[in-house]
Protein backbone atom coordinates (compact mmCIF):
# COMPACT_ATOMS: atom_id res chain seq x y z
CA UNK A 1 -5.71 6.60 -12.32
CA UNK A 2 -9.05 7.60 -11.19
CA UNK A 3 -7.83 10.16 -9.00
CA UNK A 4 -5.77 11.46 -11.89
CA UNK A 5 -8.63 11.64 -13.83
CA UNK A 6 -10.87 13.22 -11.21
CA UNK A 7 -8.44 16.42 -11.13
CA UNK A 8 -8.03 16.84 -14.72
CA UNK A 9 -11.85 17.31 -14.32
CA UNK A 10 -11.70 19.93 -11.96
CA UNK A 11 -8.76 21.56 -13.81
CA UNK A 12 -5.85 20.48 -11.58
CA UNK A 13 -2.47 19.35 -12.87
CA UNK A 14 -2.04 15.92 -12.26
CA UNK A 15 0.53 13.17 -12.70
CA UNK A 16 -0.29 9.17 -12.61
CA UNK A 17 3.14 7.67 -11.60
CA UNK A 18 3.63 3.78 -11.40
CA UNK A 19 5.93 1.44 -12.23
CA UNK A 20 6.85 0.09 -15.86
CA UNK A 21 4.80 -3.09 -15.10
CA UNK A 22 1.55 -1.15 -15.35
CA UNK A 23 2.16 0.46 -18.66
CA UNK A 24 -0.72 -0.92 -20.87
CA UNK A 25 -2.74 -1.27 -17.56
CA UNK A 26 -2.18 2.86 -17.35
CA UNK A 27 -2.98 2.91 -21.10
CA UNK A 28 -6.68 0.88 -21.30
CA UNK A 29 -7.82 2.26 -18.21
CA UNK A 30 -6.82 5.94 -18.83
CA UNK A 31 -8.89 5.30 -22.40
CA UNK A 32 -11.82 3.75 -20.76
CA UNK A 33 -12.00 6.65 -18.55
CA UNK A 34 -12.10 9.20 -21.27
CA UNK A 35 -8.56 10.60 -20.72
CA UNK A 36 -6.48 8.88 -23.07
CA UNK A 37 -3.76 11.43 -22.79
CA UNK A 38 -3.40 11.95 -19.07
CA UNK A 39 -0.15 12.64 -17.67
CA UNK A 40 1.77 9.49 -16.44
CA UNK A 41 5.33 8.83 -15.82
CA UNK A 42 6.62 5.56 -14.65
CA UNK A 43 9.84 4.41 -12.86
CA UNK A 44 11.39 1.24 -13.36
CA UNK A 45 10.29 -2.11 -12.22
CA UNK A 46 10.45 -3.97 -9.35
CA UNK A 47 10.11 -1.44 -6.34
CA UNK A 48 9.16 -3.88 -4.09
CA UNK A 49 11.99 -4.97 -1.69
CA UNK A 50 14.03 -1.92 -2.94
CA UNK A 51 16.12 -0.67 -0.38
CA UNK A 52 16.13 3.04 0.27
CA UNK A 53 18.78 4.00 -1.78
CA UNK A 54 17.39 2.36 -4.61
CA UNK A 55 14.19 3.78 -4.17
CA UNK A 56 15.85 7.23 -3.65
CA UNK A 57 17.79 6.93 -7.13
CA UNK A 58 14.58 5.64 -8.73
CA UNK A 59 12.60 9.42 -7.53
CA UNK A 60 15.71 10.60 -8.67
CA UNK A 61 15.35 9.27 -12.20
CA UNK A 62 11.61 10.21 -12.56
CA UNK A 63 11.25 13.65 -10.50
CA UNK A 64 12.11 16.05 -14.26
CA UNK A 65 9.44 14.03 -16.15
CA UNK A 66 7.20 14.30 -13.24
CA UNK A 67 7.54 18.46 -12.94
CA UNK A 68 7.44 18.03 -16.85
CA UNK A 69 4.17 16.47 -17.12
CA UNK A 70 2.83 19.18 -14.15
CA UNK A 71 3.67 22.03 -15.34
CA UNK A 72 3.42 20.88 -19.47
């Protein structure tokens, strides 16, 4: 998130993507940053021990919202 936060400030698109564990995590520490409303997307939860197909069909799901959130 901080690096997210650190491009906003310099004007740069930028998209915090995580998994759907880290949700409220995303939320209090984008607010206690100052950037309540930075872009996130996340993909669904677990990735670890995802094989590469799964991981593959996970981009796959979250790659629109992603170029979405860039380009906004």
């Amino acid at each position: 998130m901080h690096d997210i936060v650190d491009l906003e400030r310099r004007g740069l698109p930028g998209v915090f993507v995580a998994s759907s564990e880290f949700i409220q995590a995303a939320e209090a520490q984008a607010g206690s940053l100052g950037f309540p409303s930075v872009a996130r997307v996340f993909t669904p939860h677990p990735v670890q021990d995802r094989t590469d197909d799964e991981m593959r069909a996970y981009a796959e799901q979250t790659v629109e919202a992603v170029i979405a959130a860039i380009v906004g």
